[in-house]
Structure formats: C-alpha cells, structure tokens
C-alpha atoms as a PDB file:
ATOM      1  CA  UNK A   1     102.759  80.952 117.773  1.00  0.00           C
ATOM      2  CA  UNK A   2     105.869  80.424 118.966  1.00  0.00           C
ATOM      3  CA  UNK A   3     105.022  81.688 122.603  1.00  0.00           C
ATOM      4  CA  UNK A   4     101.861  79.998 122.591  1.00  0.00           C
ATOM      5  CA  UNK A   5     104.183  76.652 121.880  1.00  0.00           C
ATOM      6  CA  UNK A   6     106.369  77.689 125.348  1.00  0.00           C
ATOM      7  CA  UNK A   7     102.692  78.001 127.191  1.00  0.00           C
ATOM      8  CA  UNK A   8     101.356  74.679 125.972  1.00  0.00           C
ATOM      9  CA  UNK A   9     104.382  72.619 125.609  1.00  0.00           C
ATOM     10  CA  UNK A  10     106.862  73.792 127.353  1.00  0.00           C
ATOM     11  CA  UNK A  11     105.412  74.546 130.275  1.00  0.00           C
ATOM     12  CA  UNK A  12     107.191  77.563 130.277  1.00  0.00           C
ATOM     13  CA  UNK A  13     103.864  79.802 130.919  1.00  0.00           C
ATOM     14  CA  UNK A  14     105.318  83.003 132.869  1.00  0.00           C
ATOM     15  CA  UNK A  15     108.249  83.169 130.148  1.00  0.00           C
ATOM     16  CA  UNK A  16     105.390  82.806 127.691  1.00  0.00           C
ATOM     17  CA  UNK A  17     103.673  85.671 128.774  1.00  0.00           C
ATOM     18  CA  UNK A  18     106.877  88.170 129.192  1.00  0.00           C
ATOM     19  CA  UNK A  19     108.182  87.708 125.688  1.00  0.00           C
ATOM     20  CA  UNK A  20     104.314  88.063 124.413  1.00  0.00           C
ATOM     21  CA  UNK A  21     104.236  91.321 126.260  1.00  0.00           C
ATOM     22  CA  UNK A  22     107.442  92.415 124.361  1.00  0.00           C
ATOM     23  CA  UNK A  23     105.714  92.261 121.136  1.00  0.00           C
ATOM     24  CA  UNK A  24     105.201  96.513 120.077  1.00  0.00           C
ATOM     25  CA  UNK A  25     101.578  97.020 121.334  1.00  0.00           C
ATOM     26  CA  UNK A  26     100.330  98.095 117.912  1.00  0.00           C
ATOM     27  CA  UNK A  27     101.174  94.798 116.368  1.00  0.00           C
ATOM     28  CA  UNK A  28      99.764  92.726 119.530  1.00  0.00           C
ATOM     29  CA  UNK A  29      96.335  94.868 118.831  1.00  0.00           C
ATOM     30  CA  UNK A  30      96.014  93.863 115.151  1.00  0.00           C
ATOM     31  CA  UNK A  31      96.798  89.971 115.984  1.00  0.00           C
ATOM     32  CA  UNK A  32      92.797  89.192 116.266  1.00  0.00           C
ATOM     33  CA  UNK A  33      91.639  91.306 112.965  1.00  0.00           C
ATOM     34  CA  UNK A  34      94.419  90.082 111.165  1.00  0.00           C
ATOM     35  CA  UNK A  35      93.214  87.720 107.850  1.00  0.00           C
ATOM     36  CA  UNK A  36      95.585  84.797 108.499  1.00  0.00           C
ATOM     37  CA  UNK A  37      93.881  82.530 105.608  1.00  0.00           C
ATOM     38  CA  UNK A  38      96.669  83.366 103.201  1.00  0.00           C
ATOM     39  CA  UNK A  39      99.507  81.810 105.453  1.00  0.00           C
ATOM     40  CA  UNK A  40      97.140  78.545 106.439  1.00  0.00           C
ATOM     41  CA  UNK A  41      96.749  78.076 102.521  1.00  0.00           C
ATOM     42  CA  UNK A  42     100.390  78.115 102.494  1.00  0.00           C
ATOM     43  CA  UNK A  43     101.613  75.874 105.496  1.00  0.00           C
ATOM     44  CA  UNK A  44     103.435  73.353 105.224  1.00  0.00           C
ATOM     45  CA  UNK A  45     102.185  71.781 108.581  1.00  0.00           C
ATOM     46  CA  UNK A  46      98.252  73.189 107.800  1.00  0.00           C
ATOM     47  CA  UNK A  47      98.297  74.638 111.034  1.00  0.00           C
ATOM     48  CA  UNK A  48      95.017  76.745 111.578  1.00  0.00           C
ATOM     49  CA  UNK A  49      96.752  79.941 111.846  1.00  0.00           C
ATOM     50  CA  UNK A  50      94.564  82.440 112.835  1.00  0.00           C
ATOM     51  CA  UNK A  51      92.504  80.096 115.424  1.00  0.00           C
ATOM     52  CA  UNK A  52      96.372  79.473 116.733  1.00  0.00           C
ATOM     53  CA  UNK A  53      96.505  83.097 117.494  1.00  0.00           C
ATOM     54  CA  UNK A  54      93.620  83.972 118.978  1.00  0.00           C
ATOM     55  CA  UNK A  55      94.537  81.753 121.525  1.00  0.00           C
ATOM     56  CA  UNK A  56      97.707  83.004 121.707  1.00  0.00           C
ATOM     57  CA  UNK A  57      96.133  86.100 122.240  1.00  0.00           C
ATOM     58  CA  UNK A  58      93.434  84.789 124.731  1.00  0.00           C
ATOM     59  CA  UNK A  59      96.388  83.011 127.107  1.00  0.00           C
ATOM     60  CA  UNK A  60      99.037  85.454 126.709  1.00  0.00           C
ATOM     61  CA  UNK A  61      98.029  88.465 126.718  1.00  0.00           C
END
C-alpha cells in the first residue's frame, strides 16, 4: 500500500514500480488470493485493504 501511495500521491510512479518489483516474487504472487478481510476489520483508517492491493498489484506490477 505503501507503493501504491508513491504512484497515486506522490507522483513518484517509476520509484513506485522499482521498490514493488523488490518485493520476493513468491509474496508478490499471493498478494491477489490473499483474504485481507481480517486487517480491514481491524483498521484504524477502514481502508478497503484488499481492493487497495489489487490495484497495487494492477499498477505496479
């Protein structure tokens, strides 16, 4: 989330991508079947999670 937040924010797209790409490929290939709705109960911020990275996902990778 935190890269997405350099992509959409920041505009800080290229550096975005690069530090996305540094995430171990196994864990980058479980961010989309990952069941996020445990962390969204718990938010502080209620931040839809899971809909958060799947467009990290979708932009980044």
């Amino acid at each position: 989330m935190r890269y997405l937040m350099y992509y959409n924010s920041y505009g800080a797209q290229d550096r975005a991508r690069e530090l996305f790409a540094q995430i171990p490929r196994k864990v980058r290939s479980r961010l989309l079947s990952t069941d996020y709705s445990t962390a969204e109960a718990h938010c502080p911020q209620g931040m839809p999670i899971g809909k958060l990275m799947a467009e990290a996902v979708s932009k980044l990778a």
